[in-house]
Protein backbone atom coordinates (compact mmCIF):
# COMPACT_ATOMS: atom_id res chain seq x y z
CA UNK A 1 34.92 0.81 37.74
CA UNK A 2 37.65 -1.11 36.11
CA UNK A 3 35.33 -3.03 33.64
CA UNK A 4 34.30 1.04 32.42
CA UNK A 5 37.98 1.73 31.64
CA UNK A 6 38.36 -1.56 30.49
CA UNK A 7 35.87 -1.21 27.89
CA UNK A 8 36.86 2.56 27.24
CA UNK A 9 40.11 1.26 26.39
CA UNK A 10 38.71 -1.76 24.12
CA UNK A 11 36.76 0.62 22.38
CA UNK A 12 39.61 3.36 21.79
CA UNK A 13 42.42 0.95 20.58
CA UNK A 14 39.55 -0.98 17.98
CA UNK A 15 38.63 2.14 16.40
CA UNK A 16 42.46 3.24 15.70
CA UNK A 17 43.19 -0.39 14.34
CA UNK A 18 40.25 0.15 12.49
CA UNK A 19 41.18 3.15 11.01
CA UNK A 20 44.82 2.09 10.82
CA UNK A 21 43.76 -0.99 8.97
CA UNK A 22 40.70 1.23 6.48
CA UNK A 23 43.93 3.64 5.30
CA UNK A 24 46.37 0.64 4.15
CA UNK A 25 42.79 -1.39 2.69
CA UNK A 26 41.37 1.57 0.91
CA UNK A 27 44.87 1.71 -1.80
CA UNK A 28 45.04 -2.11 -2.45
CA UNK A 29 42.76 -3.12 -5.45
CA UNK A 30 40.47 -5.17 -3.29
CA UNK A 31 40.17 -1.86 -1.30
CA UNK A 32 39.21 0.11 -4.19
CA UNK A 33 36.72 -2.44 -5.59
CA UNK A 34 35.39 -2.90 -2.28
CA UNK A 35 34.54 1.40 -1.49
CA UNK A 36 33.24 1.47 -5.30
CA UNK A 37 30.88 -1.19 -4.78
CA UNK A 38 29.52 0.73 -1.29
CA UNK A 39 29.08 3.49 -2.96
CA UNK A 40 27.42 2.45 -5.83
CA UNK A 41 25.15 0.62 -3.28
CA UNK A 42 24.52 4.22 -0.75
CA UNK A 43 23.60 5.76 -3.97
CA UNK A 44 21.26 3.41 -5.41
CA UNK A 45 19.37 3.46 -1.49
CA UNK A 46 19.71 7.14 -1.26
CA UNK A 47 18.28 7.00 -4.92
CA UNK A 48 15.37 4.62 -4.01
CA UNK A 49 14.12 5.97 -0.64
CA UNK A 50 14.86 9.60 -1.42
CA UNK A 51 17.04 9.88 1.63
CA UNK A 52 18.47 13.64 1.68
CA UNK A 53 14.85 14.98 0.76
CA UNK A 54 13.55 12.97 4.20
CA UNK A 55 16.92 14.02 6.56
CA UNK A 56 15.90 17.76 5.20
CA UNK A 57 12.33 17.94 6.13
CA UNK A 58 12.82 16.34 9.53
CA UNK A 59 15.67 18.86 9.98
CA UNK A 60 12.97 21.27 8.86
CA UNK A 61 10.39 19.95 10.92
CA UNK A 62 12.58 20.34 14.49
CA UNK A 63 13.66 23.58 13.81
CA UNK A 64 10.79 25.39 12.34
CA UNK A 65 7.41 23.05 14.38
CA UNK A 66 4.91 26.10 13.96
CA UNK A 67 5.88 26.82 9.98
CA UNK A 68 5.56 22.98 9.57
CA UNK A 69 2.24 22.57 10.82
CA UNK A 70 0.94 25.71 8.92
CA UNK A 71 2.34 24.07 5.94
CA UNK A 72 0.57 20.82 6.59
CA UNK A 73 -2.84 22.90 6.83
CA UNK A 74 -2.05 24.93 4.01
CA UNK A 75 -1.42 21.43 1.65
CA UNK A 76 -4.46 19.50 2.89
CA UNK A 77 -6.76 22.92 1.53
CA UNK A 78 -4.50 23.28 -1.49
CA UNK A 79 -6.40 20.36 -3.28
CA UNK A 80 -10.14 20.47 -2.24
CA UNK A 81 -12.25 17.19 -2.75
CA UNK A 82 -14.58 19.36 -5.35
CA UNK A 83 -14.17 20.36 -8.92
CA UNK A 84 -13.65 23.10 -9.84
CA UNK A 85 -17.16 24.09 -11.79
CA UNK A 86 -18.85 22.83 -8.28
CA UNK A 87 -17.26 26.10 -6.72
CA UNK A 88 -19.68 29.25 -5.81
CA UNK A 89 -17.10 31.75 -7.18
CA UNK A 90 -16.08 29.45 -10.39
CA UNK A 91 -19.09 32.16 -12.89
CA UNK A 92 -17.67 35.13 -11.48
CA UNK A 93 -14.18 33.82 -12.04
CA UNK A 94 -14.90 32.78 -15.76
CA UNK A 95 -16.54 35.85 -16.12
CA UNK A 96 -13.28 37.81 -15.01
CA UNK A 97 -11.46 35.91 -16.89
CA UNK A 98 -13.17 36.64 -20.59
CA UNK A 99 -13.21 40.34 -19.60
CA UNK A 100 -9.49 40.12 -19.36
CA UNK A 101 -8.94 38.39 -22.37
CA UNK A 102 -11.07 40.51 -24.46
CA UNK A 103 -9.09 43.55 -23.44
């Protein structure tokens, strides 16, 4: 029980000397330097792997499961393997189309 409160404790008093130490580190130059060169760093990653875009569609994905997987369906038949003159409907479609046009 004591090594619990022990580590409670440890934990508690590191993060306010942490904190303590991050508010006096951030104003000195090496400070400044130092949270430019992070950032310029979290960019560039968020940049390269697209990060917000992948955090949004899981967030997506847990709340909305059903919509998601209709989605999925609705991509994979969005781009058939065919072209599009190998289509039964593609004549009637031209055919449509040039009636249209002429008007």
């Amino acid at each position: 029980m004591y090594f619990l409160l022990i580590l409670s404790l440890k934990s508690i008093l590191s993060s306010v000397i942490g904190s303590s130490f991050y508010n006096w580190f951030q104003g000195t130059t090496g400070g400044i330097w130092f949270q430019k060169q992070v950032d310029r760093f979290m960019q560039h990653f968020a940049e390269k792997y697209d990060l917000e875009l992948a955090k949004k569609d899981v967030k997506f994905r847990k709340q909305f499961p059903l919509v998601a997987d209709r989605l999925d369906k609705l991509e994979s038949n969005s781009h058939p393997c065919k072209e599009l003159h190998e289509f039964d409907a593609y004549p009637k479609l031209i055919e449509r189309i040039e009636k249209l046009e002429k008007k």
